[in-house]
Protein backbone atom coordinates (compact mmCIF):
# COMPACT_ATOMS: atom_id res chain seq x y z
CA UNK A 1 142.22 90.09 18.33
CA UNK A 2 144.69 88.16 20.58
CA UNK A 3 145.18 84.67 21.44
CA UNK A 4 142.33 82.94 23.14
CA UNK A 5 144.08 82.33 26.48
CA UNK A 6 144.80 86.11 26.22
CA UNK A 7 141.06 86.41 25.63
CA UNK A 8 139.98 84.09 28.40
CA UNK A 9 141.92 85.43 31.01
CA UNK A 10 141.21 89.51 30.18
CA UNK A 11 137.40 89.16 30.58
CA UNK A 12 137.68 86.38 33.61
CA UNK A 13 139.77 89.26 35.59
CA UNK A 14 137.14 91.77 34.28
CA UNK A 15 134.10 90.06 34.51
CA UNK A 16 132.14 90.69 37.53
CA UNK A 17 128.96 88.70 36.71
CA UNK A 18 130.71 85.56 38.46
CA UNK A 19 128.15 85.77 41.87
CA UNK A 20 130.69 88.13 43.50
CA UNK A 21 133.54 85.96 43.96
CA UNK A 22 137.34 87.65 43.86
CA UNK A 23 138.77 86.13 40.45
CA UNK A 24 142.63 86.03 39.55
CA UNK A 25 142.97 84.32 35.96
CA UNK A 26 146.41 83.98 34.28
CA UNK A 27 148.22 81.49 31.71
CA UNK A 28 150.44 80.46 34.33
CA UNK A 29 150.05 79.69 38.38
CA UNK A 30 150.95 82.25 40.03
CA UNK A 31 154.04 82.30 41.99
CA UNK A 32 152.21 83.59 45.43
CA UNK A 33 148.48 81.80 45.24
CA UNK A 34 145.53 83.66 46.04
CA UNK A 35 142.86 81.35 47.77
CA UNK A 36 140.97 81.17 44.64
CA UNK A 37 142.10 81.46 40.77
CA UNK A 38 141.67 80.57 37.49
CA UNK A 39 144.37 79.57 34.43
CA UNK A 40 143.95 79.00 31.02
CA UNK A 41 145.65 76.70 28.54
CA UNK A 42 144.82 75.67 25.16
CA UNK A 43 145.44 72.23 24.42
CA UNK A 44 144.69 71.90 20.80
CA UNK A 45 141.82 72.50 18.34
CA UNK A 46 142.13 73.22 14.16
CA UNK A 47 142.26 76.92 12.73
CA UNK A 48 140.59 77.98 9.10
CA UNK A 49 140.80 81.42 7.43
CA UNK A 50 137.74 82.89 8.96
CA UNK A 51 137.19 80.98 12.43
CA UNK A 52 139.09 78.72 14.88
CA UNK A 53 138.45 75.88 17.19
CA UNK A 54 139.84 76.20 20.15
CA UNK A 55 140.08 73.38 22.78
CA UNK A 56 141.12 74.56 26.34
CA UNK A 57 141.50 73.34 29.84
CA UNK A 58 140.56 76.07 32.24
CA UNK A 59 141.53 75.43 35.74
CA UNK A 60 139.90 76.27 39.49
CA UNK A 61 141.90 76.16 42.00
CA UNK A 62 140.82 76.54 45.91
CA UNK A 63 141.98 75.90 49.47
CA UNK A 64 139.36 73.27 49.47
CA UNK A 65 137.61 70.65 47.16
CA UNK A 66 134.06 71.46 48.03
CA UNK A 67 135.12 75.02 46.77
CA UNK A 68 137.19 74.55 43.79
CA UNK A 69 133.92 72.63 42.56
CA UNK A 70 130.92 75.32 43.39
CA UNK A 71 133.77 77.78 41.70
CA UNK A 72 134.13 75.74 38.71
CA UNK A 73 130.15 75.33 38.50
CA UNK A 74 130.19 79.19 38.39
CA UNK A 75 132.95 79.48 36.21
CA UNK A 76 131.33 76.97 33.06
CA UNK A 77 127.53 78.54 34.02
CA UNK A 78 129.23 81.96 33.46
CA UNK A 79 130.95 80.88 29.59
CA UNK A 80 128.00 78.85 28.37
CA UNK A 81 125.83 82.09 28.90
CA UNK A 82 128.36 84.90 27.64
CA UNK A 83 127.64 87.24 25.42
CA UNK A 84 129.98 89.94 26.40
CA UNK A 85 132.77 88.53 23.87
CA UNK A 86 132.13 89.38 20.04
CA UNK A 87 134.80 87.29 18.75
CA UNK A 88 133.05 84.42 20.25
CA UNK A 89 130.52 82.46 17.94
CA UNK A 90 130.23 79.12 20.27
CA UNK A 91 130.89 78.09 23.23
CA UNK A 92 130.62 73.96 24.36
CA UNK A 93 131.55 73.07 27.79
CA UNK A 94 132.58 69.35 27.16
CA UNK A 95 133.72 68.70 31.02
CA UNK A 96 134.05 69.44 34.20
CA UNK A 97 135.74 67.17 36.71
CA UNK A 98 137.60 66.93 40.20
CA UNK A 99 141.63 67.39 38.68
CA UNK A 100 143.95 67.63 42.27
CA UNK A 101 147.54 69.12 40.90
CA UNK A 102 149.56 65.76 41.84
CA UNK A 103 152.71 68.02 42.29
CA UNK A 104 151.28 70.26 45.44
CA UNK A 105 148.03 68.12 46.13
CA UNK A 106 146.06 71.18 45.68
CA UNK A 107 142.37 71.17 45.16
CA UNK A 108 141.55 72.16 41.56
CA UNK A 109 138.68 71.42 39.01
CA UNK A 110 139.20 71.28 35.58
CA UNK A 111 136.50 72.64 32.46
CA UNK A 112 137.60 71.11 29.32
CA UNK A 113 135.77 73.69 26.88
CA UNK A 114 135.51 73.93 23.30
CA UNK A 115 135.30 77.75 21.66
CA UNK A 116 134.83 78.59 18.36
CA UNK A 117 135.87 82.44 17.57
CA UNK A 118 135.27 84.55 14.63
CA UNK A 119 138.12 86.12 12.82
CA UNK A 120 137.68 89.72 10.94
């Protein structure tokens, strides 16, 4: 099954149902930033034998703040209404707020999401 980072960020780079926007997702920020991307980090969440709670922070980042937010609105609408992911049995977008990196000032919005998956 994977890790749900690894999850995250294999059907944000191959989902194309986000209105047409170009979509980069990692774990990490990359070392040359595109205009626009997406990482992934979980930040906590409990784990049972059959299912898992997952609670991540998933991060937009754009050149500007008027962006980063339309991108992020896109980005939640898009996980509240997937279906495309088996392993996923909920998904509960807690959050989503203006979060500038205070290291290189750059515009970012974060989704605080919590994700419940299935395990075989």
């Amino acid at each position: 099954m994977g890790n749900i980072e690894t999850i995250l960020v294999d059907w944000f780079n191959a989902d194309t149902t986000l209105q047409g926007l170009q979509l980069e997702a990692s774990t990490e920020v990359p070392k040359k930033r595109p205009d626009r991307f997406v990482t992934v980090e979980r930040t906590g969440g409990p784990e049972s034998r059959f299912t898992g709670s997952s609670l991540l922070a998933i991060q937009v980042w754009a050149r500007h703040r008027h962006e980063a937010g339309d991108f992020a609105a896109v980005v939640a609408r898009s996980l509240r209404e997937s279906t495309a992911l088996p392993v996923i049995g909920r998904v509960d977008v807690l959050s989503v707020a203006n979060f500038p990196d205070p290291d290189s000032r750059a515009n970012r919005y974060q989704i605080t999401v919590e994700i419940v998956t299935k395990f075989d």
